[in-house]
PDB file of N, CA and C in Angstrom:
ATOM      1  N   UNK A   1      90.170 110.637 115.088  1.00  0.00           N
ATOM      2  CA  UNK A   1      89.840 109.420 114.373  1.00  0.00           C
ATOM      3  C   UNK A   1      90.709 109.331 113.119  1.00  0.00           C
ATOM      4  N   UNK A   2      90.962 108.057 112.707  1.00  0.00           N
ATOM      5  CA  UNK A   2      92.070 107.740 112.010  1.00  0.00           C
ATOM      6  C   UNK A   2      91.232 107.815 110.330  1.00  0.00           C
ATOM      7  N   UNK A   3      91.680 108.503 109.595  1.00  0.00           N
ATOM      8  CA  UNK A   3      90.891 108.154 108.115  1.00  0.00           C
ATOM      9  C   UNK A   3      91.688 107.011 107.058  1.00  0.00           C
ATOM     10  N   UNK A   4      90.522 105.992 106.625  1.00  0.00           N
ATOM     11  CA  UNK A   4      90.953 105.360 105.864  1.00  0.00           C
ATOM     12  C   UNK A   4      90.913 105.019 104.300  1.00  0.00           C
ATOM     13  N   UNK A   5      90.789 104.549 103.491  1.00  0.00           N
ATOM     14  CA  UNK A   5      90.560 104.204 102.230  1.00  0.00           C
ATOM     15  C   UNK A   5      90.688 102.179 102.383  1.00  0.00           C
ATOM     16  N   UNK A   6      89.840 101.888 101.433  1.00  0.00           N
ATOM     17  CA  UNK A   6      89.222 100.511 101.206  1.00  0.00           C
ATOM     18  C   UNK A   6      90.064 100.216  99.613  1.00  0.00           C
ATOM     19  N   UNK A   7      90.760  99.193  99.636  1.00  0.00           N
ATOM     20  CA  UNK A   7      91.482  99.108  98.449  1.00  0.00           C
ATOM     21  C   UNK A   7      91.109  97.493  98.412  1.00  0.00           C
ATOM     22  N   UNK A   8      90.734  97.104  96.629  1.00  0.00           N
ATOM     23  CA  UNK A   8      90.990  95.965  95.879  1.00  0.00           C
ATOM     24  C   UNK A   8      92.129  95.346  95.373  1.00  0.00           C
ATOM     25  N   UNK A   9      93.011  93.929  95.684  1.00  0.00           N
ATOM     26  CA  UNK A   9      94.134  93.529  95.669  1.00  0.00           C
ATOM     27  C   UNK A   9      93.976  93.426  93.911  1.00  0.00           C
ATOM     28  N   UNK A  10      94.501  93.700  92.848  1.00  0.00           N
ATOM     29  CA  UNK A  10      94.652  93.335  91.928  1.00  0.00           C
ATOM     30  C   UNK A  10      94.645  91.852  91.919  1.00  0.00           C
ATOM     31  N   UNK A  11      95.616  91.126  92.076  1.00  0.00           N
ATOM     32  CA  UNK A  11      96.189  89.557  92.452  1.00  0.00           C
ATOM     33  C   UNK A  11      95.078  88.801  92.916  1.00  0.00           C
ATOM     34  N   UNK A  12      94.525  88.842  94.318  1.00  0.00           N
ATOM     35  CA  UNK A  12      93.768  88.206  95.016  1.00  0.00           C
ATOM     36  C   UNK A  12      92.415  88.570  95.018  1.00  0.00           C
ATOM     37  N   UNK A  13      91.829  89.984  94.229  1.00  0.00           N
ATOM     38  CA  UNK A  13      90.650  90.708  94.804  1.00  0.00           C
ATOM     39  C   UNK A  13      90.187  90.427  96.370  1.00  0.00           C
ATOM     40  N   UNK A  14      91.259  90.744  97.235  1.00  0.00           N
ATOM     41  CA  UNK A  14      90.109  90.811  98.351  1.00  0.00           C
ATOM     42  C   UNK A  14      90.391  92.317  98.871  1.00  0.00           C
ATOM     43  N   UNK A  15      89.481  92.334  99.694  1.00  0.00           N
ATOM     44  CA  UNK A  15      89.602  94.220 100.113  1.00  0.00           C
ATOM     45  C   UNK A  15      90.357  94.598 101.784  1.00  0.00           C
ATOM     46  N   UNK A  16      91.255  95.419 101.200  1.00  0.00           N
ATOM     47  CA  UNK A  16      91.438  95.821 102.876  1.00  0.00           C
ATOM     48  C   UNK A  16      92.097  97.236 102.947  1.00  0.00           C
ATOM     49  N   UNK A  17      92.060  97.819 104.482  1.00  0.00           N
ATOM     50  CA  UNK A  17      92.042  98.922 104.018  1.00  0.00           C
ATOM     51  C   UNK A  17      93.835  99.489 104.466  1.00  0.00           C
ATOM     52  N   UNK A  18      93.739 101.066 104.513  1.00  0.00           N
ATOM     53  CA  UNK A  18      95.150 101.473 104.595  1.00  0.00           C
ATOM     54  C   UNK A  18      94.677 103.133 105.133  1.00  0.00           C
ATOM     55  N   UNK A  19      96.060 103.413 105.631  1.00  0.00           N
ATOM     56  CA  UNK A  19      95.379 104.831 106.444  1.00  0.00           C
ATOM     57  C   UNK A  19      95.546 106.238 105.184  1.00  0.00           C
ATOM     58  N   UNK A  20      94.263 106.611 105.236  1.00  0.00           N
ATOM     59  CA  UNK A  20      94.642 107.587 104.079  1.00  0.00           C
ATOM     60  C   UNK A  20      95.973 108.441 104.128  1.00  0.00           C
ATOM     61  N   UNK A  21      95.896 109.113 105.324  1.00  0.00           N
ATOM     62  CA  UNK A  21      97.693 110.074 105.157  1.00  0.00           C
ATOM     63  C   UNK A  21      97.991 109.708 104.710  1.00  0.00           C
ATOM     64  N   UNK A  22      98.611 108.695 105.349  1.00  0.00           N
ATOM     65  CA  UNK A  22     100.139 108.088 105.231  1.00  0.00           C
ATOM     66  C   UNK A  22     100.148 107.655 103.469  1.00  0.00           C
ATOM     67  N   UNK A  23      99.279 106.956 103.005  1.00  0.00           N
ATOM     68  CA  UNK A  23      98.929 106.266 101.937  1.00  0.00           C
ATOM     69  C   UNK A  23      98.486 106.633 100.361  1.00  0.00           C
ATOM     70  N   UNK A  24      97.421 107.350 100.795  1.00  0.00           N
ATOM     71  CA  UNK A  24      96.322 107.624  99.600  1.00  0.00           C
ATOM     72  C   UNK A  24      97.024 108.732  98.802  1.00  0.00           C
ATOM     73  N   UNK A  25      97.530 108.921  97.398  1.00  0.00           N
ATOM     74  CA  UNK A  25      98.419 110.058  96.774  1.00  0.00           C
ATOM     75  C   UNK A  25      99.746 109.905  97.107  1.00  0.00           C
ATOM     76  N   UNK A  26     100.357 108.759  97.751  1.00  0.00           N
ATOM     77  CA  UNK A  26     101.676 109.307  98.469  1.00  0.00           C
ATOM     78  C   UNK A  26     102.522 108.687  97.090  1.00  0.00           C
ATOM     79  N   UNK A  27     102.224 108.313  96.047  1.00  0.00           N
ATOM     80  CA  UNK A  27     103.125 107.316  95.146  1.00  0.00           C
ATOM     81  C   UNK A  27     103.602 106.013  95.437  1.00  0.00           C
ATOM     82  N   UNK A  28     103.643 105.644  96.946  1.00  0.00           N
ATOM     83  CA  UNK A  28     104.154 104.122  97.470  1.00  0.00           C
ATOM     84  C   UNK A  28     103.081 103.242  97.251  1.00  0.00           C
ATOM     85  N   UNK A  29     103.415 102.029  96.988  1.00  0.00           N
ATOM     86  CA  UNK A  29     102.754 100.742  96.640  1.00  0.00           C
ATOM     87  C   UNK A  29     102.384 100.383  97.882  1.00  0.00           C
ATOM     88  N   UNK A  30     101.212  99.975  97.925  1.00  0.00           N
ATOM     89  CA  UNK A  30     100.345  99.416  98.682  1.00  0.00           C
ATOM     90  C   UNK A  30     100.735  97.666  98.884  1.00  0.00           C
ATOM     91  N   UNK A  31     100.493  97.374 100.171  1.00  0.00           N
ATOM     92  CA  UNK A  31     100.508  95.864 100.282  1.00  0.00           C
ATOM     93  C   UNK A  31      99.443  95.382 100.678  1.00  0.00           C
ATOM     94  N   UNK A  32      99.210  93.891  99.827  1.00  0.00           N
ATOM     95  CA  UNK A  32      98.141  92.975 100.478  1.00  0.00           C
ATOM     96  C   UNK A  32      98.414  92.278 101.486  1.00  0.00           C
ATOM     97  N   UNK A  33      97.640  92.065 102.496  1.00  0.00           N
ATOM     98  CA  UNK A  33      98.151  91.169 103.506  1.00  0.00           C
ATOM     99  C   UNK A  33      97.641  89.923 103.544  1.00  0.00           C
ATOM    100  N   UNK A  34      96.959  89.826 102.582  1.00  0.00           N
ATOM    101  CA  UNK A  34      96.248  88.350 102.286  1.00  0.00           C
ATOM    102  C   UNK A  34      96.984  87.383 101.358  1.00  0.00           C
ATOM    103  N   UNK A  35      97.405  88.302 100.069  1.00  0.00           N
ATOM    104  CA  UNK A  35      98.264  87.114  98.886  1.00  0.00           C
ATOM    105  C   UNK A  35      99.941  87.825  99.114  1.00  0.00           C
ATOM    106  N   UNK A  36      99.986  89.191  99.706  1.00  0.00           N
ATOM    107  CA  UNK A  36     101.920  89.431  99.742  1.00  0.00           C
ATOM    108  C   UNK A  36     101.973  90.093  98.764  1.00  0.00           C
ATOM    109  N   UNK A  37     101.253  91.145  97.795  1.00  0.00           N
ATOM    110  CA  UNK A  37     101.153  91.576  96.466  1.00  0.00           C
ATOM    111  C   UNK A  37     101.674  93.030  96.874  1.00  0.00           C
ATOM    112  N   UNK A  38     102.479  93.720  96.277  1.00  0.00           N
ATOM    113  CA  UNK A  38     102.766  94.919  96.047  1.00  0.00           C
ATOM    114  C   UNK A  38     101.994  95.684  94.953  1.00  0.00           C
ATOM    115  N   UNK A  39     101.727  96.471  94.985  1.00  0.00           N
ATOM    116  CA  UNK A  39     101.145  97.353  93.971  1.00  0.00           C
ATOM    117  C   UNK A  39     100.671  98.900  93.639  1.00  0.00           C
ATOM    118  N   UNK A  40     100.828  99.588  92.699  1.00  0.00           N
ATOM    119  CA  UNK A  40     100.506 101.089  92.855  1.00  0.00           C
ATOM    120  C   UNK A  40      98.999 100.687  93.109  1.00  0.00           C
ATOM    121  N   UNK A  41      98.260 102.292  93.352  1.00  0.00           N
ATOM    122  CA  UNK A  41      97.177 102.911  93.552  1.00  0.00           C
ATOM    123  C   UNK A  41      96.258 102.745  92.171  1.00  0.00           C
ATOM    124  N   UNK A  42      97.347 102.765  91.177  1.00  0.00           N
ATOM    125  CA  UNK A  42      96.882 102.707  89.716  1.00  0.00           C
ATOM    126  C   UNK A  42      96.257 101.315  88.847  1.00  0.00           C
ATOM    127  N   UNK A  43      97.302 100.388  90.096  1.00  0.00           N
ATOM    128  CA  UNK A  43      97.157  99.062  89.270  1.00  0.00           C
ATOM    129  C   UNK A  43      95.521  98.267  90.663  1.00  0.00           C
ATOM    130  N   UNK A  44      95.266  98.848  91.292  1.00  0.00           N
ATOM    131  CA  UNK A  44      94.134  98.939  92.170  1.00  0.00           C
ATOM    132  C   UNK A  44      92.587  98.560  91.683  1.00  0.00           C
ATOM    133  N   UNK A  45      92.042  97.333  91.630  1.00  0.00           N
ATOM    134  CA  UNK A  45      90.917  97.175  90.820  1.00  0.00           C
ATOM    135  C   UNK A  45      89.846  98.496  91.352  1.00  0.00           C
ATOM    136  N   UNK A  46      89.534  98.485  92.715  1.00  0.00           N
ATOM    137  CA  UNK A  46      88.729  99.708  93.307  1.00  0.00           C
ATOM    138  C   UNK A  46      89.639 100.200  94.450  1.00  0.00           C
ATOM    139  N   UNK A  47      89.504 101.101  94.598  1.00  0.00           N
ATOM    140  CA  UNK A  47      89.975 102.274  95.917  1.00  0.00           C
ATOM    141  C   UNK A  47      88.407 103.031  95.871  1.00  0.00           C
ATOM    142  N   UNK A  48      88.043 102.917  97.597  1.00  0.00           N
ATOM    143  CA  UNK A  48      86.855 103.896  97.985  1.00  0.00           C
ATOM    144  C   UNK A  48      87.212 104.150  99.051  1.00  0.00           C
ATOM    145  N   UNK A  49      87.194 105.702  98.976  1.00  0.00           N
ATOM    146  CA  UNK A  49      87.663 106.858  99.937  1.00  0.00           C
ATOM    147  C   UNK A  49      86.432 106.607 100.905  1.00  0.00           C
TER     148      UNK A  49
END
């Protein structure tokens, strides 16, 4: 089973998620697929593991 994390778009607040490996700690910016927003982990209103 695939593990994920639940992330808040800064830009748009809506939530979606991303696969933890690959993702969660890795330093790469996350994308929204709702508004097109790039963003660190840092600039993230919520992340829940």
């Amino acid at each position: 089973m695939v593990k994920i994390f639940w992330v808040t778009c800064p830009e748009c607040k809506n939530k979606f998620y991303c696969h933890y490996k690959d993702l969660r700690h890795s330093g790469e910016k996350l994308h929204c697929p709702y508004c097109d927003n790039w963003f660190t982990e840092e600039e993230a209103i919520n992340i829940y593991d």
